[in-house]
Protein backbone atom coordinates (compact mmCIF):
# COMPACT_ATOMS: atom_id res chain seq x y z
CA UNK A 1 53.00 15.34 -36.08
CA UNK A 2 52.10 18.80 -36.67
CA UNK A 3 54.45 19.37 -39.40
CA UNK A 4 54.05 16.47 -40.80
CA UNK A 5 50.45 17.14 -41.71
CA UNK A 6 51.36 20.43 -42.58
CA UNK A 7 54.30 18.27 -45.42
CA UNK A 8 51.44 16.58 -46.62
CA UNK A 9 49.35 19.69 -47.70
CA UNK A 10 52.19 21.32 -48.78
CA UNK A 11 52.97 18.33 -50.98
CA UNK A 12 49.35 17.70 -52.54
CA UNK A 13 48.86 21.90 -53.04
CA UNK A 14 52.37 21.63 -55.22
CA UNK A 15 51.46 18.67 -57.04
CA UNK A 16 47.87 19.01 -57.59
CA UNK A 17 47.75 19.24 -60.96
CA UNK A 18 50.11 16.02 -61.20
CA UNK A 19 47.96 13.95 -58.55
CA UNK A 20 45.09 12.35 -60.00
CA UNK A 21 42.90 9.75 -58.00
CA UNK A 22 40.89 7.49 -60.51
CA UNK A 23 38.37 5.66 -59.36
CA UNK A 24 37.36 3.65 -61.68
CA UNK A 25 34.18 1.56 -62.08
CA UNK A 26 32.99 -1.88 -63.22
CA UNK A 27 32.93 -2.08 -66.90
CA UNK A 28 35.23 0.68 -67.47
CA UNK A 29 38.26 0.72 -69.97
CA UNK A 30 41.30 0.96 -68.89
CA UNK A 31 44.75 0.67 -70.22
CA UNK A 32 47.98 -0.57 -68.50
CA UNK A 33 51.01 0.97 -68.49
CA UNK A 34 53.57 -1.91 -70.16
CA UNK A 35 56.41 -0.83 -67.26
CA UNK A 36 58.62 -3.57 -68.86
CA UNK A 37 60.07 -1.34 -71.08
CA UNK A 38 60.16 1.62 -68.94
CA UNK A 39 63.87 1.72 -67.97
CA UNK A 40 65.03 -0.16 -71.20
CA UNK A 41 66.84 1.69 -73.28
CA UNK A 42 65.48 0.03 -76.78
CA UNK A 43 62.44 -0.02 -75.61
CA UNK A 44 60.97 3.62 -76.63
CA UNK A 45 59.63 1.61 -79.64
CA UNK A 46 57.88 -1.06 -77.77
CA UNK A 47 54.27 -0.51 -76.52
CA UNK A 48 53.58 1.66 -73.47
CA UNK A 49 50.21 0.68 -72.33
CA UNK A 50 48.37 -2.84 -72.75
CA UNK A 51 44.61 -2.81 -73.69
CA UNK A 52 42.18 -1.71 -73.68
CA UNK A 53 41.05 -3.96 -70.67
CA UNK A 54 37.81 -4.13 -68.91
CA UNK A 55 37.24 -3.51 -65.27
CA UNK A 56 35.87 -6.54 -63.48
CA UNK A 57 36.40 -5.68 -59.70
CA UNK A 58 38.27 -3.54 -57.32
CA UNK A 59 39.73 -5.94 -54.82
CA UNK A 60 39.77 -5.21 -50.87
CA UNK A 61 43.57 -4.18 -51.24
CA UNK A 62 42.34 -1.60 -54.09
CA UNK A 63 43.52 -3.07 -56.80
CA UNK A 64 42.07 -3.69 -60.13
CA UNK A 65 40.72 -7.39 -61.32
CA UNK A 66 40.76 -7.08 -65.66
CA UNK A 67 39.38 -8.76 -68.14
CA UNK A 68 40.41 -8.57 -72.02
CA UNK A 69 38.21 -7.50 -74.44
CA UNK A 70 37.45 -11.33 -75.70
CA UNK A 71 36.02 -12.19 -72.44
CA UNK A 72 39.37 -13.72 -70.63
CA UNK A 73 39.58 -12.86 -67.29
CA UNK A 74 43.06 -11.77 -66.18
CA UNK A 75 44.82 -13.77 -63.44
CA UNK A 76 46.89 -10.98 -62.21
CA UNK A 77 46.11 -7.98 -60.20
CA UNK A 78 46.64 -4.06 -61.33
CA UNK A 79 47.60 -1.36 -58.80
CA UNK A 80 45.51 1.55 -59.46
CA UNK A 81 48.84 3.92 -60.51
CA UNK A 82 49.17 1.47 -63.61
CA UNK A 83 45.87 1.85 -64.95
CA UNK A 84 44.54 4.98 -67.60
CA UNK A 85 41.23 5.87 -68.44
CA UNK A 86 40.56 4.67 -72.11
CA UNK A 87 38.42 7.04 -73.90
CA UNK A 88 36.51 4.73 -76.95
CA UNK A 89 35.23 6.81 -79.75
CA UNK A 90 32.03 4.90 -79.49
CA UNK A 91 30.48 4.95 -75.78
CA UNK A 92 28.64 1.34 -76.24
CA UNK A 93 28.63 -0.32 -72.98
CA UNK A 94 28.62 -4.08 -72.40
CA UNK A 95 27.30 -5.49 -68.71
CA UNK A 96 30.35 -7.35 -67.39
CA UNK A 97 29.00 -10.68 -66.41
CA UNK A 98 27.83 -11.26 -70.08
CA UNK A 99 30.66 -10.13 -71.48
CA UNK A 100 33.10 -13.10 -69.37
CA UNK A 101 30.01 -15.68 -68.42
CA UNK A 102 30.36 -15.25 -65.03
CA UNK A 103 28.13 -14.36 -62.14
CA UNK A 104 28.86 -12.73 -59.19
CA UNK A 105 30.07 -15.35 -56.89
CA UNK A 106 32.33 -16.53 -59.25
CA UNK A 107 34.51 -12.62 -59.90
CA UNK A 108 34.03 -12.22 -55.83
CA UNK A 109 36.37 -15.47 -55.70
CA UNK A 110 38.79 -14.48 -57.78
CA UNK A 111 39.06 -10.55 -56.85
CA UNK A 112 39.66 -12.57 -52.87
CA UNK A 113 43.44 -12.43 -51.97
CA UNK A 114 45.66 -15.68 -53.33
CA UNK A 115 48.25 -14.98 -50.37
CA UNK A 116 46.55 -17.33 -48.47
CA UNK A 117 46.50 -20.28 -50.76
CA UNK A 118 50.39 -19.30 -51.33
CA UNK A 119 50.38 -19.63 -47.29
CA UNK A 120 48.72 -22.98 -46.77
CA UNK A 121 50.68 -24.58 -50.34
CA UNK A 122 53.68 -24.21 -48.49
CA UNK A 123 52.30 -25.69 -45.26
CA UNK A 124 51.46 -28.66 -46.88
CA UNK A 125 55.04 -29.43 -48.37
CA UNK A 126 57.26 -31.80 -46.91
CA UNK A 127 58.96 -30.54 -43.62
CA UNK A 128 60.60 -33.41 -42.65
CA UNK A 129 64.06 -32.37 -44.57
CA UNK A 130 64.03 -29.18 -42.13
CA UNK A 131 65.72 -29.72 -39.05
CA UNK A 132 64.09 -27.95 -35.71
């Protein structure tokens, strides 16, 4: 275990100028990184990042709950290694829940985990075609 640890500090003093850790926080712009084009090799004209988006929540698993610029709220989650800092020219900030119409209780239910709804949708189908 020892050298392990000891891999681990090697690795972050090597790459610490490549490692960065960005927290980021609600009502920030970000842009996404468009990876469907990364590997594709007529895609160097395409876009690279989508945005910029708006930070809603951070979600329990630590990733990122979005929201376009109009006010739509993404349904899909970000992993923070997607996401860059936008840097607007002008710095005039918008409070979130204005900007989509929605309160609190509302963004806490959809930054929740949908696993679980995928778990009990499946629960509910028809098992009877399954034999034991």
């Amino acid at each position: 275990m020892k050298a392990r640890y000891q891999s681990v500090k090697h690795f972050e003093a090597t790459h610490k100028n490549r490692l960065k850790d960005f927290n980021f926080d609600v009502g920030s712009l970000v842009l996404v990184h468009n990876s469907h084009y990364a590997a594709d090799i007529g895609g160097k004209t395409k876009p690279r990042y989508l945005g910029p988006m708006v930070v809603l929540r951070q979600t329990i698993g630590s990733s990122y709950l979005l929201a376009e610029l109009d006010g739509s709220v993404s349904r899909l989650r970000y992993a923070a290694f997607r996401l860059a800092p936008y840097h607007p020219r002008d710095h005039a900030r918008m409070e979130v829940t204005t900007m989509t119409g929605m309160e609190d209780e509302e963004l806490d239910r959809l930054a929740e985990d949908e696993s679980e709804e995928d778990v009990e949708e499946i629960d509910d189908e028809d098992t009877s075609s399954i034999p034991p």
